[in-house]
N, C-alpha and C. Protein backbone atom coordinates (compact mmCIF):
# COMPACT_ATOMS: atom_id res chain seq x y z
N UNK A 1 0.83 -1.19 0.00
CA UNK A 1 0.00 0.00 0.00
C UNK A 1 0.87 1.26 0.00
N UNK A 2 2.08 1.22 0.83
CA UNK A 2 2.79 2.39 1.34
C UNK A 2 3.51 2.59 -0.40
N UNK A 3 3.84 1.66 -1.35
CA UNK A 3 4.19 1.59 -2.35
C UNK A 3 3.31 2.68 -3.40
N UNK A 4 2.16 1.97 -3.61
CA UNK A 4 0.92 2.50 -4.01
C UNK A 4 0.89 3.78 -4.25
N UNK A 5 0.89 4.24 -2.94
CA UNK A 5 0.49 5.79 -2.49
C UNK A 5 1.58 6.60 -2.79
N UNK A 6 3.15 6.12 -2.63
CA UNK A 6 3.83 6.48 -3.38
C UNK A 6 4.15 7.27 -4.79
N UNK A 7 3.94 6.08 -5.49
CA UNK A 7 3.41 6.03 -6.60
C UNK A 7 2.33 7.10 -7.15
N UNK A 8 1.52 7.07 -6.64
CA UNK A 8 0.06 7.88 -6.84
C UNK A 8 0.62 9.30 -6.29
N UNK A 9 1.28 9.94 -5.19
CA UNK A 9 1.93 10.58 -5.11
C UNK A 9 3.26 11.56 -5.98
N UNK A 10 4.20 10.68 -6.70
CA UNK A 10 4.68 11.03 -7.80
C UNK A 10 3.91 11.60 -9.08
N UNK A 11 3.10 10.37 -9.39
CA UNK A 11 1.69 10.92 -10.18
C UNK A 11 1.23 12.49 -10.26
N UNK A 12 1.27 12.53 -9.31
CA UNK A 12 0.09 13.84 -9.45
C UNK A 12 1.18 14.85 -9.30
N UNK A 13 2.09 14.50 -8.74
CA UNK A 13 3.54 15.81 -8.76
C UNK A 13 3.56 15.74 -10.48
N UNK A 14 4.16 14.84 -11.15
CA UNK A 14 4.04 15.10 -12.57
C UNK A 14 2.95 15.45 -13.11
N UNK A 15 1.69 15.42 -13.37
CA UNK A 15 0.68 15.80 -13.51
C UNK A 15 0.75 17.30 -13.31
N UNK A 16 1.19 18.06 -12.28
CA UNK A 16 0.82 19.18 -11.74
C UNK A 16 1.96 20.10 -12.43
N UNK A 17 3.44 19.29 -13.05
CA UNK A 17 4.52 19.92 -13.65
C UNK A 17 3.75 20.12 -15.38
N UNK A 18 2.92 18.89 -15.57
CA UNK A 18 2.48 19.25 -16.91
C UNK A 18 1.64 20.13 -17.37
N UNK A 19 0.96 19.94 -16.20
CA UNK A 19 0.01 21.16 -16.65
C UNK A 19 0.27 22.41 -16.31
N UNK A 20 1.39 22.79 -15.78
CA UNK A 20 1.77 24.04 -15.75
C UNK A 20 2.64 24.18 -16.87
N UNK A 21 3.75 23.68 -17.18
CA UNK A 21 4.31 23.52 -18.91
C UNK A 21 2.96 23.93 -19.55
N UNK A 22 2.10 23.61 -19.78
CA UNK A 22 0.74 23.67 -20.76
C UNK A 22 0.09 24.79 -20.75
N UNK A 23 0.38 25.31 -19.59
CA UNK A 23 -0.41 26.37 -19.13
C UNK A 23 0.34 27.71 -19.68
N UNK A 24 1.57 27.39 -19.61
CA UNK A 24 2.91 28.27 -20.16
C UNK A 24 2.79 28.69 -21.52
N UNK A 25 2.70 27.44 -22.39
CA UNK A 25 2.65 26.95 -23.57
C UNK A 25 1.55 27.63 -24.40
N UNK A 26 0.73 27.82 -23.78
CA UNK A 26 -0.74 27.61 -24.15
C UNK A 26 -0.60 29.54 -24.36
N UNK A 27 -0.06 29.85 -22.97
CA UNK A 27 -0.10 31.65 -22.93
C UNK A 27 1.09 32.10 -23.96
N UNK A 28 1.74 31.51 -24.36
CA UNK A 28 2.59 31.54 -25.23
C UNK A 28 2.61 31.87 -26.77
N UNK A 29 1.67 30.74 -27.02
CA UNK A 29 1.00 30.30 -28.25
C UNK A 29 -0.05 31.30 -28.18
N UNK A 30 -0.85 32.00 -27.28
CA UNK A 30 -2.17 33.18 -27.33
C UNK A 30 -1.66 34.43 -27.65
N UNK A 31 -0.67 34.82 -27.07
CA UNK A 31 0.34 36.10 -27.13
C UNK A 31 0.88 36.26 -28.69
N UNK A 32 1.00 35.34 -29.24
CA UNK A 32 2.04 35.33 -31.27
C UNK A 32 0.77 34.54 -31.90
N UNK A 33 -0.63 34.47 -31.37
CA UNK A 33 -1.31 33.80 -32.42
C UNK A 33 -1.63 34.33 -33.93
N UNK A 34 -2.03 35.66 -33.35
CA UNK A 34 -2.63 36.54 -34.48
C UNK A 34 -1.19 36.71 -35.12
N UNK A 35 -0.25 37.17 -34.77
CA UNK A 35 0.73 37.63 -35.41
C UNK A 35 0.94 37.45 -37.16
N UNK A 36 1.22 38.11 -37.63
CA UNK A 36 0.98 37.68 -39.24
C UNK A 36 0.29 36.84 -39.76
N UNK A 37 -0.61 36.74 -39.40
CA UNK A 37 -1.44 35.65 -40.11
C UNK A 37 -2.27 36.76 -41.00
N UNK A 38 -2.55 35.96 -42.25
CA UNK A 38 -2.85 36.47 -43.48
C UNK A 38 -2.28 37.22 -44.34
N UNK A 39 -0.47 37.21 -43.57
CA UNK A 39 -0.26 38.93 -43.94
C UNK A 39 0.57 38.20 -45.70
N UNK A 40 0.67 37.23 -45.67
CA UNK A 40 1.37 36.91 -47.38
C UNK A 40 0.51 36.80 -47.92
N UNK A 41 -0.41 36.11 -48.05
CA UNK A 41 -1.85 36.05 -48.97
C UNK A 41 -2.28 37.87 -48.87
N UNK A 42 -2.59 38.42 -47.95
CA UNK A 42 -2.98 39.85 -48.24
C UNK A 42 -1.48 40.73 -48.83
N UNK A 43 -0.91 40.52 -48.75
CA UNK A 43 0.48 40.85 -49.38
C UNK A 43 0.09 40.84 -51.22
N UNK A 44 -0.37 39.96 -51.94
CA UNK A 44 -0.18 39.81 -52.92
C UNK A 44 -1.92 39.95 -53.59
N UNK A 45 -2.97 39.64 -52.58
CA UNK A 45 -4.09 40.63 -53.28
C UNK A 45 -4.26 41.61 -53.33
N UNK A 46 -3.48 42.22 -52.41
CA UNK A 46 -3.98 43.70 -52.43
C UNK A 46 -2.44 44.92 -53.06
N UNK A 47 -1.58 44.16 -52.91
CA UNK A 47 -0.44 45.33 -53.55
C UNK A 47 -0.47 44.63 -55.32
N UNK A 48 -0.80 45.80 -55.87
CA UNK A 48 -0.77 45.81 -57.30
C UNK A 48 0.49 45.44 -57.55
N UNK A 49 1.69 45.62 -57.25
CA UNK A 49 2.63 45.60 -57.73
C UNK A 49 3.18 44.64 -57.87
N UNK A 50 3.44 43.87 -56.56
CA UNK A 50 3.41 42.34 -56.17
C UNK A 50 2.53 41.44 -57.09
N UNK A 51 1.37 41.70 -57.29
CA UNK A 51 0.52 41.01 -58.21
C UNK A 51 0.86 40.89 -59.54
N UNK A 52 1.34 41.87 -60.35
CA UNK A 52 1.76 42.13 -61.71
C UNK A 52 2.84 41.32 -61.60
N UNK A 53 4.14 41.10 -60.59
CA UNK A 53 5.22 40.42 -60.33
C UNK A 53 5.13 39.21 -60.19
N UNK A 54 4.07 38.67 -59.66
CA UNK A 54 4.01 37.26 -59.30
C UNK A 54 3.71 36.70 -61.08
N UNK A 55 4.80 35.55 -61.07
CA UNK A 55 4.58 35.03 -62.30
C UNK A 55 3.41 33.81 -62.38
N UNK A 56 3.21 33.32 -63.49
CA UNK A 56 2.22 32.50 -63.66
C UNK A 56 3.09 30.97 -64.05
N UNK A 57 2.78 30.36 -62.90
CA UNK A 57 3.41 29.03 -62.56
C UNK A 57 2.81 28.21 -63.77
N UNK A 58 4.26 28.11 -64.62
CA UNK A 58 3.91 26.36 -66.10
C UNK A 58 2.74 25.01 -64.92
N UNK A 59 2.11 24.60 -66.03
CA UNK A 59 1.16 23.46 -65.85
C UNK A 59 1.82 22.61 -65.15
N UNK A 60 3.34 21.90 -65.74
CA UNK A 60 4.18 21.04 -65.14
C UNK A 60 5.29 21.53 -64.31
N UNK A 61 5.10 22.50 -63.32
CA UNK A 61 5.57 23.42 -62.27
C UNK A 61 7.10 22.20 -61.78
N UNK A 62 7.88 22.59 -61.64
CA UNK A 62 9.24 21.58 -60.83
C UNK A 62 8.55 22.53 -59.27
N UNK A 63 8.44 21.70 -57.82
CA UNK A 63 7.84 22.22 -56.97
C UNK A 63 8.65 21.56 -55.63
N UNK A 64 9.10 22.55 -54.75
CA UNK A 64 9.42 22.08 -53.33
C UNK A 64 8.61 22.10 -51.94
N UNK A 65 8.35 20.62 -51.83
CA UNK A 65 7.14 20.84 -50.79
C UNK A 65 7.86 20.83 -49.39
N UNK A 66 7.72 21.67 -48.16
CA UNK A 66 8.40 21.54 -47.31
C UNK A 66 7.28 21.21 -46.28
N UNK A 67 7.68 20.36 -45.34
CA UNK A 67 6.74 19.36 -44.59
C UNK A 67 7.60 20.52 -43.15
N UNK A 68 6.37 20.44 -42.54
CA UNK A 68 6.96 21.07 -40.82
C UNK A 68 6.46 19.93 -40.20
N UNK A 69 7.29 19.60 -39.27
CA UNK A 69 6.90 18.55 -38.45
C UNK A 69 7.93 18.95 -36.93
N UNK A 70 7.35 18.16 -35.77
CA UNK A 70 8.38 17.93 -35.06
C UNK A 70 9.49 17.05 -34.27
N UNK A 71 10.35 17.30 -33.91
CA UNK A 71 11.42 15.86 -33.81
C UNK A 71 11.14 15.18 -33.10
N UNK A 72 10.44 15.05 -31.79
CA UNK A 72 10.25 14.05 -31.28
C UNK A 72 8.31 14.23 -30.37
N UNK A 73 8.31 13.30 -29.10
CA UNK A 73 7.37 13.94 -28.39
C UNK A 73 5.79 13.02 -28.65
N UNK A 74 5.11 13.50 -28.23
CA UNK A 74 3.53 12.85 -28.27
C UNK A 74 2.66 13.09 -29.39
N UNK A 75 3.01 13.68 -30.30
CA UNK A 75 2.15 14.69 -31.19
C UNK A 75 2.03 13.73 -32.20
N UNK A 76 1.73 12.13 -31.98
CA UNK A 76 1.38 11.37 -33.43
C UNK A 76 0.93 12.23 -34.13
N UNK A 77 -0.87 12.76 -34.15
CA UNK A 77 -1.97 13.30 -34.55
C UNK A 77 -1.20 13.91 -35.75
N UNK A 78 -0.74 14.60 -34.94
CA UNK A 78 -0.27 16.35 -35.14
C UNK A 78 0.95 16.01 -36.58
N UNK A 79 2.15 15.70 -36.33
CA UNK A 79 3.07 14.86 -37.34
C UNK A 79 2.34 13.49 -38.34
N UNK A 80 1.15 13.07 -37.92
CA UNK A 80 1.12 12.06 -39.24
C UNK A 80 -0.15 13.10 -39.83
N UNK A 81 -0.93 13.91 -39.53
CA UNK A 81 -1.84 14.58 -40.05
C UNK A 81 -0.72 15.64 -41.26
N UNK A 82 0.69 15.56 -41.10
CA UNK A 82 0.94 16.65 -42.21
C UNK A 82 1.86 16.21 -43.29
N UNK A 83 2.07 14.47 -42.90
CA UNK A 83 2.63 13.27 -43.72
C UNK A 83 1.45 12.90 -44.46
N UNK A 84 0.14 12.79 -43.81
CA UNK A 84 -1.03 11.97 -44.72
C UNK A 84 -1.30 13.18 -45.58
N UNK A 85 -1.15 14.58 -45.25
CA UNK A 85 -1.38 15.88 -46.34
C UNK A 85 -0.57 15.91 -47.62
N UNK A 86 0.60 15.35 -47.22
CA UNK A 86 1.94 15.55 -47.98
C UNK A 86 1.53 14.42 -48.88
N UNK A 87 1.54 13.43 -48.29
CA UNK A 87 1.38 12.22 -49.27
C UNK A 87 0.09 12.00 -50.02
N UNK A 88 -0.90 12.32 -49.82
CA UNK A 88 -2.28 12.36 -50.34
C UNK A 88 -2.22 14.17 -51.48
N UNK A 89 -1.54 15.03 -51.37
CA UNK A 89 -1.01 16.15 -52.29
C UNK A 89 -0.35 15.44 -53.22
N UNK A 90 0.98 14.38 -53.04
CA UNK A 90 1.81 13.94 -54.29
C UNK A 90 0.91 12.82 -55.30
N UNK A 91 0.05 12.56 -54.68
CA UNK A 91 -0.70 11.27 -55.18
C UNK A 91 -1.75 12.18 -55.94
N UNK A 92 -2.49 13.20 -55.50
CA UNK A 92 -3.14 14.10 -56.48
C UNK A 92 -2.68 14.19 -57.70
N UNK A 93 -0.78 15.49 -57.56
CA UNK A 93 -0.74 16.10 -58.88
C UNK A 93 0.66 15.54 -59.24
N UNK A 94 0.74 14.07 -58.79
CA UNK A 94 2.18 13.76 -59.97
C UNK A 94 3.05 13.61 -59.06
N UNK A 95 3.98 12.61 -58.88
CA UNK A 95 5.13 12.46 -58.38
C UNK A 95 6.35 13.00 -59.17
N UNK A 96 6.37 13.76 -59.91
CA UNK A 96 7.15 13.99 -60.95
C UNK A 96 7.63 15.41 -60.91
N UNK A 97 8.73 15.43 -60.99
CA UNK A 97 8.79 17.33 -60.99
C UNK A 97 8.89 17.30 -59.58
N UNK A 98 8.60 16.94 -58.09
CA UNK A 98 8.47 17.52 -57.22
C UNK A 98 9.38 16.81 -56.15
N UNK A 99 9.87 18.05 -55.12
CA UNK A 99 11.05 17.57 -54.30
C UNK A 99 10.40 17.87 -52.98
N UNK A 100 10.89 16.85 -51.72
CA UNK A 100 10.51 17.39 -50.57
C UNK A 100 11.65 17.73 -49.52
N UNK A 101 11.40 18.69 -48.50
CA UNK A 101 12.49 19.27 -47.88
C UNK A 101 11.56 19.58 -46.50
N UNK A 102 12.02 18.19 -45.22
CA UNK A 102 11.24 17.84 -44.46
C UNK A 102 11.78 18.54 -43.12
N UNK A 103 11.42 19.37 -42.87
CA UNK A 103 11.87 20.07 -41.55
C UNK A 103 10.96 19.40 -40.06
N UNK A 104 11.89 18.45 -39.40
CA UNK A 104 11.40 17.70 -38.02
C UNK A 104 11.96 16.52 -38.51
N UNK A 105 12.06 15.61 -37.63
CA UNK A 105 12.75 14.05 -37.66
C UNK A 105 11.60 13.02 -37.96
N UNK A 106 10.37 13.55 -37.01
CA UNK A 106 9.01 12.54 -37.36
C UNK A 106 8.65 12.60 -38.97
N UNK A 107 8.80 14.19 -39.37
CA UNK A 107 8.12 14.17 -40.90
C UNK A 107 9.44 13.12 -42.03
N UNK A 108 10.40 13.15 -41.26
CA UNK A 108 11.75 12.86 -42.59
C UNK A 108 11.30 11.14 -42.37
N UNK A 109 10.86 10.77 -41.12
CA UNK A 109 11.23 9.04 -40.82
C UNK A 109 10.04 8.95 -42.07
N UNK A 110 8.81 9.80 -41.48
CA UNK A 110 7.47 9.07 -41.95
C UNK A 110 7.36 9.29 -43.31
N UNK A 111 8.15 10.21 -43.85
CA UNK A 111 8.27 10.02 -45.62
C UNK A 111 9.43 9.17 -46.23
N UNK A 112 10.28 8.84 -45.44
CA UNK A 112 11.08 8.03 -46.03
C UNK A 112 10.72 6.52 -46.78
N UNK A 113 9.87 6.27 -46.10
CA UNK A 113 9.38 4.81 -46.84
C UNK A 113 8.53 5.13 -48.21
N UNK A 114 7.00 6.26 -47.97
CA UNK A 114 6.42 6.15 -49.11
C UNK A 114 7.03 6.96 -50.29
N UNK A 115 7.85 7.64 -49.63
CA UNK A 115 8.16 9.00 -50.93
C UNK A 115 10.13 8.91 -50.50
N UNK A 116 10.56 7.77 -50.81
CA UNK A 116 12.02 8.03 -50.61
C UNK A 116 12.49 8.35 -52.11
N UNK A 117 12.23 8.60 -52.76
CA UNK A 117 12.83 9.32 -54.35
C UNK A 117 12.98 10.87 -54.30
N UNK A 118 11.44 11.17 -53.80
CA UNK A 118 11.23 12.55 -53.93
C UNK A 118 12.05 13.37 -51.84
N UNK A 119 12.15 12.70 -50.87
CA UNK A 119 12.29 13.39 -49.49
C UNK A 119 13.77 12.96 -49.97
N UNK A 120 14.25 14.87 -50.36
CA UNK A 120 15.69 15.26 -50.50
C UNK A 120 16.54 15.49 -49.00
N UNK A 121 15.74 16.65 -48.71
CA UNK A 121 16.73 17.35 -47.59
C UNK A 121 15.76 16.68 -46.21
N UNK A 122 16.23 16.79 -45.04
CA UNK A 122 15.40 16.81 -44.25
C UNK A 122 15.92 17.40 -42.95
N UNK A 123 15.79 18.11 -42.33
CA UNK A 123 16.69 18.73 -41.04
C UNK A 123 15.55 18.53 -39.95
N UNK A 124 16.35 17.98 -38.44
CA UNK A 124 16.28 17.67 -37.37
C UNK A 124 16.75 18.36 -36.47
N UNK A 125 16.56 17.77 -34.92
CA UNK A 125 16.76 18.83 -34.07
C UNK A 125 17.12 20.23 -33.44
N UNK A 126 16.00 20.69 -34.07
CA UNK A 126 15.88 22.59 -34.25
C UNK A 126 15.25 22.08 -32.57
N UNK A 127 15.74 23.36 -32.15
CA UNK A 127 15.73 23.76 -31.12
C UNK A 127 14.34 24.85 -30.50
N UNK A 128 13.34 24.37 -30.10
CA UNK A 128 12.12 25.52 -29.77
C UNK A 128 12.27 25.70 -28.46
N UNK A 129 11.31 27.03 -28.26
CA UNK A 129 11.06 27.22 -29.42
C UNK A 129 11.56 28.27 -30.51
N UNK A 130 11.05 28.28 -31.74
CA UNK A 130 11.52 28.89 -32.52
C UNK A 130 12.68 30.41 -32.43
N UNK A 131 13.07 30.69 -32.99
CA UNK A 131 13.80 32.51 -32.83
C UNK A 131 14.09 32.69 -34.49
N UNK A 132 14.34 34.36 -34.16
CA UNK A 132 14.64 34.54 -35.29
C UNK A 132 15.82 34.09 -36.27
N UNK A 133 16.84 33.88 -35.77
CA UNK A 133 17.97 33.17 -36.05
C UNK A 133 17.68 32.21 -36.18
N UNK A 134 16.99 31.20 -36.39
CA UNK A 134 17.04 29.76 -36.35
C UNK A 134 15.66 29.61 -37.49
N UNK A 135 14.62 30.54 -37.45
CA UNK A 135 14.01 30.57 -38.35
C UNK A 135 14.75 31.32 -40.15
N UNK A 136 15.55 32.12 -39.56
CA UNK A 136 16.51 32.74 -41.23
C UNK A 136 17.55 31.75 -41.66
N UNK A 137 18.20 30.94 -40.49
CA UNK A 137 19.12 29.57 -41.08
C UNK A 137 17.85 28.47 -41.74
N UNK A 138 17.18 28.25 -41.38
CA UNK A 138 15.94 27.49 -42.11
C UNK A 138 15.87 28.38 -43.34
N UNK A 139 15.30 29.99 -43.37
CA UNK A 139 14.39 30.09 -44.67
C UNK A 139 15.94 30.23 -45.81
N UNK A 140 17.18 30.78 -45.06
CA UNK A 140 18.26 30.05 -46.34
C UNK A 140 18.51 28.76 -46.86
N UNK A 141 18.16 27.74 -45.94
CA UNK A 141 18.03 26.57 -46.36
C UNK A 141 17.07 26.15 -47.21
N UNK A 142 15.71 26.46 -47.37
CA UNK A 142 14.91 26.24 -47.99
C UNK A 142 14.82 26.88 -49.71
N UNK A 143 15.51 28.60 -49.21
CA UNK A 143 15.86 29.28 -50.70
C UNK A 143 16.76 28.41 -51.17
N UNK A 144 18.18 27.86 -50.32
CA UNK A 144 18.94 27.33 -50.96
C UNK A 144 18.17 25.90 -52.27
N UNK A 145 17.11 25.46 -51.50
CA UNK A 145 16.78 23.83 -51.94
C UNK A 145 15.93 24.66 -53.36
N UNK A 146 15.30 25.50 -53.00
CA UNK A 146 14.71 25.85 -54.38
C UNK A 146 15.21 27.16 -55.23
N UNK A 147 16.52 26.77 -55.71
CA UNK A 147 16.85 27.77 -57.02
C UNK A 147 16.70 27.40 -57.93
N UNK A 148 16.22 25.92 -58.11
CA UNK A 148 16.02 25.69 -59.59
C UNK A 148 13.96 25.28 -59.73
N UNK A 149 13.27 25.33 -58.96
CA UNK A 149 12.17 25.47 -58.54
C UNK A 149 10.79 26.32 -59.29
N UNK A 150 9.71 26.53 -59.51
CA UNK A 150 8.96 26.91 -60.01
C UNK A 150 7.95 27.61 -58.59
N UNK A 151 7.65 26.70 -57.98
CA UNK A 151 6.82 26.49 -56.54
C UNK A 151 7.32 26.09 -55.66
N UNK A 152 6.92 27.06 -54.26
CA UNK A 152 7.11 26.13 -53.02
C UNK A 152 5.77 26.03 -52.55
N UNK A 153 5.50 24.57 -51.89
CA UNK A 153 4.61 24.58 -51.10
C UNK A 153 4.62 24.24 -49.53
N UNK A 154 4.39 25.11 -48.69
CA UNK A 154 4.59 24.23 -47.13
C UNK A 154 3.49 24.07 -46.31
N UNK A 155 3.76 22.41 -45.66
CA UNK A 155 2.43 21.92 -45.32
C UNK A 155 2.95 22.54 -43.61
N UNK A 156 1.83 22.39 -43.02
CA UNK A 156 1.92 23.14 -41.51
C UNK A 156 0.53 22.78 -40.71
N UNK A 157 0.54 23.15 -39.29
CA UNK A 157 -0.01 22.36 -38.20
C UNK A 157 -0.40 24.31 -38.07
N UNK A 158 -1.95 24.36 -38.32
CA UNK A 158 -2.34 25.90 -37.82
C UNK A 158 -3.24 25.61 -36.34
N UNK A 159 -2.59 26.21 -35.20
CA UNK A 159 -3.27 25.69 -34.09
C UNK A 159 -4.55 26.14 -33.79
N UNK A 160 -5.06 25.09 -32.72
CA UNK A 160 -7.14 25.49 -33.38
C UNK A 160 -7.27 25.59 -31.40
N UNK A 161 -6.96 24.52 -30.67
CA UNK A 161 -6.65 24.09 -29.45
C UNK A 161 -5.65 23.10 -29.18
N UNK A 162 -5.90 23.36 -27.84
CA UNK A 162 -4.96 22.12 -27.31
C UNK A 162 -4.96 20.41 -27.70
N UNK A 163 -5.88 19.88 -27.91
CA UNK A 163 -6.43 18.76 -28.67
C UNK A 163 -6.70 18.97 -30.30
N UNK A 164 -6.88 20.09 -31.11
CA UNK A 164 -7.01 20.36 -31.94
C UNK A 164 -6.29 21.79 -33.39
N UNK A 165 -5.68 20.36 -34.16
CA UNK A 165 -5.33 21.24 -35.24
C UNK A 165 -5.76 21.62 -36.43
N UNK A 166 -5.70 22.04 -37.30
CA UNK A 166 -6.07 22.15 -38.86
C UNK A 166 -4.48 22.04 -39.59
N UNK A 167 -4.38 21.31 -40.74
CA UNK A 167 -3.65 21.07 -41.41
C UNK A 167 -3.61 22.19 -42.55
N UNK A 168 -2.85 22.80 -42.83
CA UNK A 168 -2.63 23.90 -43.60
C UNK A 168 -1.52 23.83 -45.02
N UNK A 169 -1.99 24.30 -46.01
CA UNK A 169 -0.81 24.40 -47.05
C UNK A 169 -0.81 25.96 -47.68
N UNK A 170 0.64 26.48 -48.14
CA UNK A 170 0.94 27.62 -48.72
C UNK A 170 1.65 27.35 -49.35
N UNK A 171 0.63 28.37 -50.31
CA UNK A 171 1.73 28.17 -51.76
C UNK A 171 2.45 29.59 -51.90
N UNK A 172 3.93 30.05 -52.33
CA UNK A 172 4.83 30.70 -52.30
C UNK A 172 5.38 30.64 -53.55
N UNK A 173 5.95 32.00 -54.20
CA UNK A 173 7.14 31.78 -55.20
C UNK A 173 8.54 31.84 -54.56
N UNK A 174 8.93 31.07 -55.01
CA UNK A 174 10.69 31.04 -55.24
C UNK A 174 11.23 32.03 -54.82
N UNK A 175 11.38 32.89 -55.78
CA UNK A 175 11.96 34.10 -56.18
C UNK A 175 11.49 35.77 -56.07
């Protein structure tokens, strides 16, 4: 019994560390939610200029899809919801022409089996959360993967709640 209670004791000490992490997390994620959101899509309907600039992507587009995922942790849901996006997108418009560049360790394992021709690059243990430095060594990495490119597309986890995401894709030029 004295075991037990122990036990049940530890329990709820961890319990009480998680949900304060969560609680952290959560005020975290409320504080940068709004933050740019919409601002590239309204970027390019509404500035004329940008619009006239944006070119008109060939039928048979060469395209870099970049998968966000993360490296390790509990988040099946969350990491196979943007592998089943990725892979159910290449099965749409063609395996052909298109490269992937898998940012997280879960997204690189879980494309390696169905799509090992097309999952080029894949980078692991980034460090969150995020900063600006670590997000501009990524977006050179990503310009780097597409200079010869038509399209990028990146699949992403848009947070809804704590139990709940929406799976998201953006489409981007290159250049």
């Amino acid at each position: 019994m004295k075991t037990v209670n122990n036990i049940r004791k530890i329990t709820k000490a961890m319990k009480m560390v998680a949900t304060s992490k969560m609680k952290a997390d959560l005020q975290r994620l409320s504080n940068g939610k709004n933050f740019g959101v919409n601002g590239v899509d309204m970027m390019f309907t509404s500035d004329k200029y940008m619009k006239d600039r944006a070119p008109n992507a060939p039928t048979d587009a060469e395209e870099l899809i970049v998968a966000l995922t993360s490296d390790k942790g509990m988040c099946g849901s969350i990491n196979s919801g943007v592998i089943r996006n990725v892979r159910d997108y290449v099965l749409r418009n063609g395996r052909q022409k298109k490269t992937i560049f898998s940012i997280g360790d879960k997204g690189t394992v879980g494309m390696q089996r169905p799509m090992p021709d097309l999952l080029k690059i894949g980078i692991s243990d980034v460090s969150t959360p995020y900063n600006y430095p670590t997000v501009m060594a990524l977006a050179e990495h990503i310009k780097q993967a597409a200079e010869s490119v038509d399209k990028i597309t990146v699949f992403y986890n848009e947070y809804v709640s704590a139990i709940a995401t929406n799976i998201r894709h953006l489409d981007m030029m290159p250049r």
